[in-house]
PDB file of N, CA and C in Angstrom:
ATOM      1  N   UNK A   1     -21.463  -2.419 -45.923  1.00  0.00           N
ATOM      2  CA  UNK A   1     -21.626  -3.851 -46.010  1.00  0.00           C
ATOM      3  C   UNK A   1     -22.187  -4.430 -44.723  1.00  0.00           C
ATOM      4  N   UNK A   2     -21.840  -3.589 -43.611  1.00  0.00           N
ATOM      5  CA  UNK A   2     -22.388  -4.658 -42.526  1.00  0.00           C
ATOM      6  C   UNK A   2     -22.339  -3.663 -41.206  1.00  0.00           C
ATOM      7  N   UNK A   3     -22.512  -3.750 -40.224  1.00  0.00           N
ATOM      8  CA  UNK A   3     -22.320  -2.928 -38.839  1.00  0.00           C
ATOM      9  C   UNK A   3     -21.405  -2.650 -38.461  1.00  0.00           C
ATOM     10  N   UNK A   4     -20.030  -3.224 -38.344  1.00  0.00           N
ATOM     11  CA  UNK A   4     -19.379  -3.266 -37.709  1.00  0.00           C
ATOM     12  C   UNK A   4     -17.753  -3.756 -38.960  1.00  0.00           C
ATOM     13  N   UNK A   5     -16.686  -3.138 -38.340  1.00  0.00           N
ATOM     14  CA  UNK A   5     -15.585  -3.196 -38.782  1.00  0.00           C
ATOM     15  C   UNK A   5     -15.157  -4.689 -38.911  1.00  0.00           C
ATOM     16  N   UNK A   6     -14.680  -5.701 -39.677  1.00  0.00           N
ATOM     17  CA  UNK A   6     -13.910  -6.359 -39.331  1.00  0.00           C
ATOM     18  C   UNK A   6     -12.019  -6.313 -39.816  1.00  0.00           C
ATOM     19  N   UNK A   7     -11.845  -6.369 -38.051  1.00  0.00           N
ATOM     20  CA  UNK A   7     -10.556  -6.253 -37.665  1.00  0.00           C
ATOM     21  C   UNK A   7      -9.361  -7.468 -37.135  1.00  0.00           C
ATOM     22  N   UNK A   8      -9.905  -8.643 -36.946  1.00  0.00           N
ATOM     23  CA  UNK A   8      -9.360  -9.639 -36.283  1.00  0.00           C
ATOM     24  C   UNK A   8      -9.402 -10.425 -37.306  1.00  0.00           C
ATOM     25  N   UNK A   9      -8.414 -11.943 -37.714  1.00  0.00           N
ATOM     26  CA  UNK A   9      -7.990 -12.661 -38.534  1.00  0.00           C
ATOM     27  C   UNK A   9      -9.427 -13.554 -38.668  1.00  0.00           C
ATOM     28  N   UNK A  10     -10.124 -13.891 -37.655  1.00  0.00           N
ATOM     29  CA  UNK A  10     -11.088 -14.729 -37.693  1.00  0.00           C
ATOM     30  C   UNK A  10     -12.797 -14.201 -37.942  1.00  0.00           C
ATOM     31  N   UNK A  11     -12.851 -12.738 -37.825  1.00  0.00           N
ATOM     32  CA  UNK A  11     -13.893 -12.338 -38.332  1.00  0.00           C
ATOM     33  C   UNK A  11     -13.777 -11.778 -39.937  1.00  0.00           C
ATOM     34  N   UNK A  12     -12.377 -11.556 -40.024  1.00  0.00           N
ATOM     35  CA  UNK A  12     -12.221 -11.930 -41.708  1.00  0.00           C
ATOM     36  C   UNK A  12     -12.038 -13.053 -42.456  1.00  0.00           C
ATOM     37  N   UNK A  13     -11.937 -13.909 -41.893  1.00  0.00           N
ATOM     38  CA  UNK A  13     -11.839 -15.052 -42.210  1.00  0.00           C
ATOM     39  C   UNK A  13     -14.171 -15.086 -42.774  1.00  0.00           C
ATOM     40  N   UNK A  14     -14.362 -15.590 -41.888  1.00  0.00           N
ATOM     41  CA  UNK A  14     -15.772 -15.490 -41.899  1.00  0.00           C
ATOM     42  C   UNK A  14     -16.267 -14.609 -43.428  1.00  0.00           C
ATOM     43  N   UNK A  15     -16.117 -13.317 -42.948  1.00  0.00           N
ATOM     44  CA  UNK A  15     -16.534 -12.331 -43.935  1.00  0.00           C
ATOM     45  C   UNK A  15     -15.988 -13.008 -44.949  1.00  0.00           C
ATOM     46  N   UNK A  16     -15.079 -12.974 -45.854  1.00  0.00           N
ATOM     47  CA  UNK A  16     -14.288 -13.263 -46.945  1.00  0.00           C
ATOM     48  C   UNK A  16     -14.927 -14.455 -47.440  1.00  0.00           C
ATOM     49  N   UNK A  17     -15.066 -15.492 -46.818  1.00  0.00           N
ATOM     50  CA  UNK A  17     -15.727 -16.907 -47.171  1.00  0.00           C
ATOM     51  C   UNK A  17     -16.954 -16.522 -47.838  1.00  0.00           C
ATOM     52  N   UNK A  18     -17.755 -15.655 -46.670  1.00  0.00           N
ATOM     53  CA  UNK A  18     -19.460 -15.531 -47.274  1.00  0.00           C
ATOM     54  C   UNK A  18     -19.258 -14.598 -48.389  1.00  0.00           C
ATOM     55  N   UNK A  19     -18.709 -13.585 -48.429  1.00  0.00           N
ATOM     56  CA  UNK A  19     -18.622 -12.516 -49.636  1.00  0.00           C
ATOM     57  C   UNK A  19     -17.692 -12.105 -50.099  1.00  0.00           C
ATOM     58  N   UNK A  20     -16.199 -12.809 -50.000  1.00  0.00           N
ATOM     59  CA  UNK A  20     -15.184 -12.407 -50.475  1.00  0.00           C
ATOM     60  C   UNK A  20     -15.222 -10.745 -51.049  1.00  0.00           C
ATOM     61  N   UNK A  21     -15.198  -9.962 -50.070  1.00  0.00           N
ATOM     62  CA  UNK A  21     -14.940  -8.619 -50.353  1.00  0.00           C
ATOM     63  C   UNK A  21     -14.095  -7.772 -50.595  1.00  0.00           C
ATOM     64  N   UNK A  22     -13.826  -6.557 -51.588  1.00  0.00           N
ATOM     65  CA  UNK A  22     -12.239  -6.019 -51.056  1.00  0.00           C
ATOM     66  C   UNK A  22     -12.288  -4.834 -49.450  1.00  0.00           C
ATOM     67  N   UNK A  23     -13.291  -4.446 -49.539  1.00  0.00           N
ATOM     68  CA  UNK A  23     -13.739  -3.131 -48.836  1.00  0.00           C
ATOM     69  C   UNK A  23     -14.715  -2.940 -48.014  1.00  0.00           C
ATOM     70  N   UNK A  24     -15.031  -2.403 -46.689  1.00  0.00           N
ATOM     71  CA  UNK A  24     -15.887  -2.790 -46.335  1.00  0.00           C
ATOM     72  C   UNK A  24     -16.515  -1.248 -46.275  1.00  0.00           C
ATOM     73  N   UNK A  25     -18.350  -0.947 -46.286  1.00  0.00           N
ATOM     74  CA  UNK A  25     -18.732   0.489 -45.985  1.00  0.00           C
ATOM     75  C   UNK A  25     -19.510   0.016 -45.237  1.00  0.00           C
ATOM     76  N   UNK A  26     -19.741   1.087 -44.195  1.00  0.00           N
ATOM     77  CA  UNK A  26     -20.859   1.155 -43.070  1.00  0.00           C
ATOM     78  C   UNK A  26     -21.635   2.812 -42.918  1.00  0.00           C
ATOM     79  N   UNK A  27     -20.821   3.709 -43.417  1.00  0.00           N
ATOM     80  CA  UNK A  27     -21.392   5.197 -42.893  1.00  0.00           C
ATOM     81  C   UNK A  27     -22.529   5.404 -43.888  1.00  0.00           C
ATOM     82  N   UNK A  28     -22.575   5.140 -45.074  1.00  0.00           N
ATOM     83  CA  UNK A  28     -23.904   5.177 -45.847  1.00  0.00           C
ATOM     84  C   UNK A  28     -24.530   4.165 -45.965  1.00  0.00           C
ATOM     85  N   UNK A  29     -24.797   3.058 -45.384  1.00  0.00           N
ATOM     86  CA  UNK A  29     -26.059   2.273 -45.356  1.00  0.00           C
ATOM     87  C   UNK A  29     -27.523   2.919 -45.202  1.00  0.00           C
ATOM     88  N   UNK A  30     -27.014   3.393 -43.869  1.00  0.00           N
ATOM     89  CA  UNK A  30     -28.754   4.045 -42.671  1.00  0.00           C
ATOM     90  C   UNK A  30     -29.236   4.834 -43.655  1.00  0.00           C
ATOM     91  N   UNK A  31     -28.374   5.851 -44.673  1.00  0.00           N
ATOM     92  CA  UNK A  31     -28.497   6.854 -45.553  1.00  0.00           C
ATOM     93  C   UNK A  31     -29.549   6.354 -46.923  1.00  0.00           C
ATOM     94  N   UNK A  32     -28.671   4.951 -47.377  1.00  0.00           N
ATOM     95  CA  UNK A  32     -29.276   4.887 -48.615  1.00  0.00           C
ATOM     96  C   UNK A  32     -30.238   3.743 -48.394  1.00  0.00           C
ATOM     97  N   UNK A  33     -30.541   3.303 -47.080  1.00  0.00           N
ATOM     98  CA  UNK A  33     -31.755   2.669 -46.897  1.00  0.00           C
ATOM     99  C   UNK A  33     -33.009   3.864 -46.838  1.00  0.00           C
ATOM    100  N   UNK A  34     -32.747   4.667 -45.957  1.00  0.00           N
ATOM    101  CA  UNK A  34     -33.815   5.531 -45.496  1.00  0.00           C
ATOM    102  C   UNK A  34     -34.403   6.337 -47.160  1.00  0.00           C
ATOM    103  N   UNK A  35     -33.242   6.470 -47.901  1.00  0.00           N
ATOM    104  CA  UNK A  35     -33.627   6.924 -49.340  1.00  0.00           C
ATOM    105  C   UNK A  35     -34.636   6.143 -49.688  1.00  0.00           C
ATOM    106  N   UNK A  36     -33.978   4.888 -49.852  1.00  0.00           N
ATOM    107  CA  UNK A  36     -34.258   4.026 -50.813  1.00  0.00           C
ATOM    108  C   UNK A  36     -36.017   3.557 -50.356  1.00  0.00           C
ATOM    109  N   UNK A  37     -36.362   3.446 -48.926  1.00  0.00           N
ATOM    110  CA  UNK A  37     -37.304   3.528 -48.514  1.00  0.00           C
ATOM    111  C   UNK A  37     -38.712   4.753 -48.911  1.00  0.00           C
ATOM    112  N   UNK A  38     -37.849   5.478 -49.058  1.00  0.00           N
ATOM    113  CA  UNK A  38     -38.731   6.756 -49.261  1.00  0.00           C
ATOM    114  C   UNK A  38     -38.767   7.079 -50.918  1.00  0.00           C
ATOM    115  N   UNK A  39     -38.273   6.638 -51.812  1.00  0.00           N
ATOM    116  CA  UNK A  39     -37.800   7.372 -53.069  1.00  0.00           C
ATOM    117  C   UNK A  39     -37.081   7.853 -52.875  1.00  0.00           C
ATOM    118  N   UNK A  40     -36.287   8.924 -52.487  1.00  0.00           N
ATOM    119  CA  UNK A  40     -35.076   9.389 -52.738  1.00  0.00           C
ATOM    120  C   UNK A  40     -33.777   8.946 -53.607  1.00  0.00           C
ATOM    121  N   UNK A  41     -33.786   9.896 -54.469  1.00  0.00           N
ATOM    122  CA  UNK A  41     -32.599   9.464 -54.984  1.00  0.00           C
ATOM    123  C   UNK A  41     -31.577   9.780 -54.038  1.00  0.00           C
ATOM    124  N   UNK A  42     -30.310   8.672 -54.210  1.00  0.00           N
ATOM    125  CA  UNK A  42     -29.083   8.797 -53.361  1.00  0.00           C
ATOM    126  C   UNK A  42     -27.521   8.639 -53.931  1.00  0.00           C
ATOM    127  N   UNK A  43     -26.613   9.340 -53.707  1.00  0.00           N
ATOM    128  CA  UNK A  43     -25.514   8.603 -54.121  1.00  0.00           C
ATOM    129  C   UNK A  43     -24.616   9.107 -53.493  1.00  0.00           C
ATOM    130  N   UNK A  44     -23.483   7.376 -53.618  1.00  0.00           N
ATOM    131  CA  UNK A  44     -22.621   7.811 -52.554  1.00  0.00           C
ATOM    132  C   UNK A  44     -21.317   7.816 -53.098  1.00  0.00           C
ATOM    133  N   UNK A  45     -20.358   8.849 -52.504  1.00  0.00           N
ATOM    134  CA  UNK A  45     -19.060   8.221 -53.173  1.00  0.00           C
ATOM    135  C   UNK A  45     -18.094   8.471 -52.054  1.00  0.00           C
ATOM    136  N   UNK A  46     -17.428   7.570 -52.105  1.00  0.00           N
ATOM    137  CA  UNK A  46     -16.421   6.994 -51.071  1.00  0.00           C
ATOM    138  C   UNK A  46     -14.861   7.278 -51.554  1.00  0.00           C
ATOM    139  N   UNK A  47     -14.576   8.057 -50.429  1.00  0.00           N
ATOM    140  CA  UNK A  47     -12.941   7.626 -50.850  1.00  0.00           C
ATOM    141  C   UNK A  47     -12.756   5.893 -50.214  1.00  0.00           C
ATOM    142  N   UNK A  48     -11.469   5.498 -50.733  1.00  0.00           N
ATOM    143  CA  UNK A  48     -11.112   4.126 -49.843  1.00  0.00           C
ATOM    144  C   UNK A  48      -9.850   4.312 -49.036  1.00  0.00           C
ATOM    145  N   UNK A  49      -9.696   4.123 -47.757  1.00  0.00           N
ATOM    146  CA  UNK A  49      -7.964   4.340 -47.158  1.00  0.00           C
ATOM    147  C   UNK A  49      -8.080   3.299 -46.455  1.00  0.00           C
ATOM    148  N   UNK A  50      -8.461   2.322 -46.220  1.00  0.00           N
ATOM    149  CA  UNK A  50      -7.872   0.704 -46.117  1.00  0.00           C
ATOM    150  C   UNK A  50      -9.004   0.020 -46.075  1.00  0.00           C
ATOM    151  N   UNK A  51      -8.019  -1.503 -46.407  1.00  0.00           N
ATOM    152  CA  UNK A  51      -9.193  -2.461 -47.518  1.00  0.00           C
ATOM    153  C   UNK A  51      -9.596  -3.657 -45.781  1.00  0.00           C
ATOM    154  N   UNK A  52      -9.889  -5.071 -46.108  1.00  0.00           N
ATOM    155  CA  UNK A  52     -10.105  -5.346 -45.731  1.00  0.00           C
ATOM    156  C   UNK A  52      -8.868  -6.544 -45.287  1.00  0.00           C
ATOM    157  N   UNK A  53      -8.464  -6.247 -43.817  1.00  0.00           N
ATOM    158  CA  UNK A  53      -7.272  -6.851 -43.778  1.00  0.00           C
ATOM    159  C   UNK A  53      -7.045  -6.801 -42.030  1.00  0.00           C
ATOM    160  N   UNK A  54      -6.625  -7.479 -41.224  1.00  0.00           N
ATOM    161  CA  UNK A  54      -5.953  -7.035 -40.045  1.00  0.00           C
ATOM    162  C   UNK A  54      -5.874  -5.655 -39.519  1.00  0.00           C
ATOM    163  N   UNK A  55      -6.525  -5.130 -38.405  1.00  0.00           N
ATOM    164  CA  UNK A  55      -6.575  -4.023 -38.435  1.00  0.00           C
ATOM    165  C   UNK A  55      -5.187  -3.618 -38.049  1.00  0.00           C
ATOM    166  N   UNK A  56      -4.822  -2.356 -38.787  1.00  0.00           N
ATOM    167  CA  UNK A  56      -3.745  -1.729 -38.745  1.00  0.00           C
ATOM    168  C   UNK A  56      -3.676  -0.337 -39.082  1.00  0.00           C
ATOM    169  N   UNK A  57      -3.260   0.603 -38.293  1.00  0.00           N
ATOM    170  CA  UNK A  57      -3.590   1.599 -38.952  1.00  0.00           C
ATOM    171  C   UNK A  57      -2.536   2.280 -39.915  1.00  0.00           C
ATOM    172  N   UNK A  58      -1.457   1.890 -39.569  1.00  0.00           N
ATOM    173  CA  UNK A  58      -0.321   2.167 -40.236  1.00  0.00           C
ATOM    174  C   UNK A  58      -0.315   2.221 -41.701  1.00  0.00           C
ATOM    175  N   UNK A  59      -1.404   0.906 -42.038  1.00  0.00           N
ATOM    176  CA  UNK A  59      -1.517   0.715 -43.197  1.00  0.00           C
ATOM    177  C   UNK A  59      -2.448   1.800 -44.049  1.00  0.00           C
ATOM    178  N   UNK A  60      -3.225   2.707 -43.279  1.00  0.00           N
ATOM    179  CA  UNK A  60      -4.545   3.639 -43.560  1.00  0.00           C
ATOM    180  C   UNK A  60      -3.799   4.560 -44.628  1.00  0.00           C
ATOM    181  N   UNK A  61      -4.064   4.869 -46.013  1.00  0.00           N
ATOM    182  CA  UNK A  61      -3.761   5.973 -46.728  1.00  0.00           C
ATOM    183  C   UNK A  61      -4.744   6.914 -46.813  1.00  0.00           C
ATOM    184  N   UNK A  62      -5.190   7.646 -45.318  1.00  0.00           N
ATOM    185  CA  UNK A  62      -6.103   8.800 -45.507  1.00  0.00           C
ATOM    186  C   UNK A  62      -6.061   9.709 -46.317  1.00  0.00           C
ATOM    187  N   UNK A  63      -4.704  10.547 -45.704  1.00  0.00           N
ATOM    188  CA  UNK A  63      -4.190  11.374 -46.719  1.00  0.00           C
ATOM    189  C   UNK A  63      -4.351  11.338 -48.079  1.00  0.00           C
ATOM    190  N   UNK A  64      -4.266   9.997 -48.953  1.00  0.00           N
ATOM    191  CA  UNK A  64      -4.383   9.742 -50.208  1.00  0.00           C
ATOM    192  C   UNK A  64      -6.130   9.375 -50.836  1.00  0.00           C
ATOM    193  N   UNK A  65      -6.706   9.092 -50.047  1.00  0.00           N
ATOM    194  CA  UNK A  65      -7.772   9.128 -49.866  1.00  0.00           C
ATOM    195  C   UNK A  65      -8.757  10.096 -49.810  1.00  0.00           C
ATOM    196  N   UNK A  66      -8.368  10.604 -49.334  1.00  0.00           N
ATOM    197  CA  UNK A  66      -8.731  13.076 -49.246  1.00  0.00           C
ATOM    198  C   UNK A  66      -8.405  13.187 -50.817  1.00  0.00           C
ATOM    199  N   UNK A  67      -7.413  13.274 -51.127  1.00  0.00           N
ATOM    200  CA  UNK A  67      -7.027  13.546 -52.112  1.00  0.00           C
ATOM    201  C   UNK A  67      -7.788  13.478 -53.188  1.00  0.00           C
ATOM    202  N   UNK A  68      -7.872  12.118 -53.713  1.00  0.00           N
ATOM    203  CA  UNK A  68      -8.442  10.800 -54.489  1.00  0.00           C
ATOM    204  C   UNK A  68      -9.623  11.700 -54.784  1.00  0.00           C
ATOM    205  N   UNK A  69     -10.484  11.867 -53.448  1.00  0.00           N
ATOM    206  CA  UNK A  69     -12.201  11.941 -52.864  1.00  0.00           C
ATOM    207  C   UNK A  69     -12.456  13.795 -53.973  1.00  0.00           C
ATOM    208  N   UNK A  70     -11.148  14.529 -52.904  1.00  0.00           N
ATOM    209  CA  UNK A  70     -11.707  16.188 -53.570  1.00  0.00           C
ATOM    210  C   UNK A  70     -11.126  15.944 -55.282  1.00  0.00           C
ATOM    211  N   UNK A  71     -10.025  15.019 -55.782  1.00  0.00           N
ATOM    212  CA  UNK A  71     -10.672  14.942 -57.390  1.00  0.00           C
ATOM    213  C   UNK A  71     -11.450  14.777 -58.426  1.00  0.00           C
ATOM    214  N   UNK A  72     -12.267  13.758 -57.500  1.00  0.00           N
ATOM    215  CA  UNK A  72     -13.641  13.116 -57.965  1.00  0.00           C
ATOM    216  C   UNK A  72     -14.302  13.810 -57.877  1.00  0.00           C
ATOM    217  N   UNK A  73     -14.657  14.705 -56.891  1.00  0.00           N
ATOM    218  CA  UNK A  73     -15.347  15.737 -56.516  1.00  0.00           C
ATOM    219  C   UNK A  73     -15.629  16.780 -57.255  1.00  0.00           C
ATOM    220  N   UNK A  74     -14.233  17.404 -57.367  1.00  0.00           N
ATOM    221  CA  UNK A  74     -14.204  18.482 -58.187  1.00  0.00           C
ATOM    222  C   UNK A  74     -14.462  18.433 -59.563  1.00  0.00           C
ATOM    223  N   UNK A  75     -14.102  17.165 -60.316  1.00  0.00           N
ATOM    224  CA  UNK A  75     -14.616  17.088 -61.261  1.00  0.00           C
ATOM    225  C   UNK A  75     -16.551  16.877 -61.714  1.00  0.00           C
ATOM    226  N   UNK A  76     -17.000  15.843 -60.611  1.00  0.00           N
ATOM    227  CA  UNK A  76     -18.085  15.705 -60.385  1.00  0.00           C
ATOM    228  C   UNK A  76     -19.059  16.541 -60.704  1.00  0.00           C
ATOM    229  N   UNK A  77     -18.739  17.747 -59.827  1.00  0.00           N
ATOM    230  CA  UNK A  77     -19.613  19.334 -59.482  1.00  0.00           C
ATOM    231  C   UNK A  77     -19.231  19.899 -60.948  1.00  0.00           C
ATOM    232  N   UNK A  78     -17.685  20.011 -61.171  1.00  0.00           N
ATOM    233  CA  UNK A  78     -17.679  20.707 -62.517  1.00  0.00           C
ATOM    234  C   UNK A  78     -18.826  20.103 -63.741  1.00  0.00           C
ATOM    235  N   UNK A  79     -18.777  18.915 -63.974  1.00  0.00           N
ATOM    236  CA  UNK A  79     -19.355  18.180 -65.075  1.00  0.00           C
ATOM    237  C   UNK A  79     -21.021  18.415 -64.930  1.00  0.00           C
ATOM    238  N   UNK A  80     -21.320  18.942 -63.739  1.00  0.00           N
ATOM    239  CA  UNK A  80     -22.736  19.585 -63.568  1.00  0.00           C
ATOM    240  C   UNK A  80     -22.764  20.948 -63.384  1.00  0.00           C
ATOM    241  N   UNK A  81     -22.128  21.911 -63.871  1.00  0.00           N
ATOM    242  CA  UNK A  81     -22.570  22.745 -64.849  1.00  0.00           C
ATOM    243  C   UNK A  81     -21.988  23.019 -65.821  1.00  0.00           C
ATOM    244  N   UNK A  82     -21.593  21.890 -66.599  1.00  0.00           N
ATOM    245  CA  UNK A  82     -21.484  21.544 -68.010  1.00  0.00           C
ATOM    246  C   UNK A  82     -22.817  21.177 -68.837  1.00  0.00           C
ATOM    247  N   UNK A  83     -23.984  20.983 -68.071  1.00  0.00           N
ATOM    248  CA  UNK A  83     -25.378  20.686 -68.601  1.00  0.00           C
ATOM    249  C   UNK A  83     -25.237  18.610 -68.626  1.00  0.00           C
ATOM    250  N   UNK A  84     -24.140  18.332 -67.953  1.00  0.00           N
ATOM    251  CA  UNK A  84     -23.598  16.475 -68.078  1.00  0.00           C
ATOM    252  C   UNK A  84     -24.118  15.964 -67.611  1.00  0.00           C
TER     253      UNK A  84
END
């Protein structure tokens, strides 16, 4: 969504107003611009381990997030060589 994390009450504040978001991504932008520039097909899939809120890390469900990511996954890859 944008460059940079927002972590502080008042740069979410901001964000939320203009795009009321739940989530924010930054690691595949550069990716699916440079695709998208070129043709390339692209796709991305994201686990999520925290939304958009006060930064905290306490709150981070990585762990569950790993998880989440290699199910999708595994099914993903399976369903392509199913001929899907």
């Amino acid at each position: 969504s944008v460059q940079k994390v927002h972590g502080s009450e008042a740069s979410i504040r901001r964000i939320r107003e203009k795009y009321d978001p739940d989530l924010e991504s930054m690691e595949g932008a550069a990716c699916f611009y440079v695709c998208m520039l070129e043709g390339v097909p692209f796709l991305q899939i994201r686990a999520i381990s925290n939304y958009v809120e006060p930064r905290n890390r306490d709150n981070w469900e990585i762990g569950l997030a790993i998880d989440k990511l290699n199910e999708i996954l595994v099914g993903f890859f399976a369903s392509l060589g199913n001929g899907a």
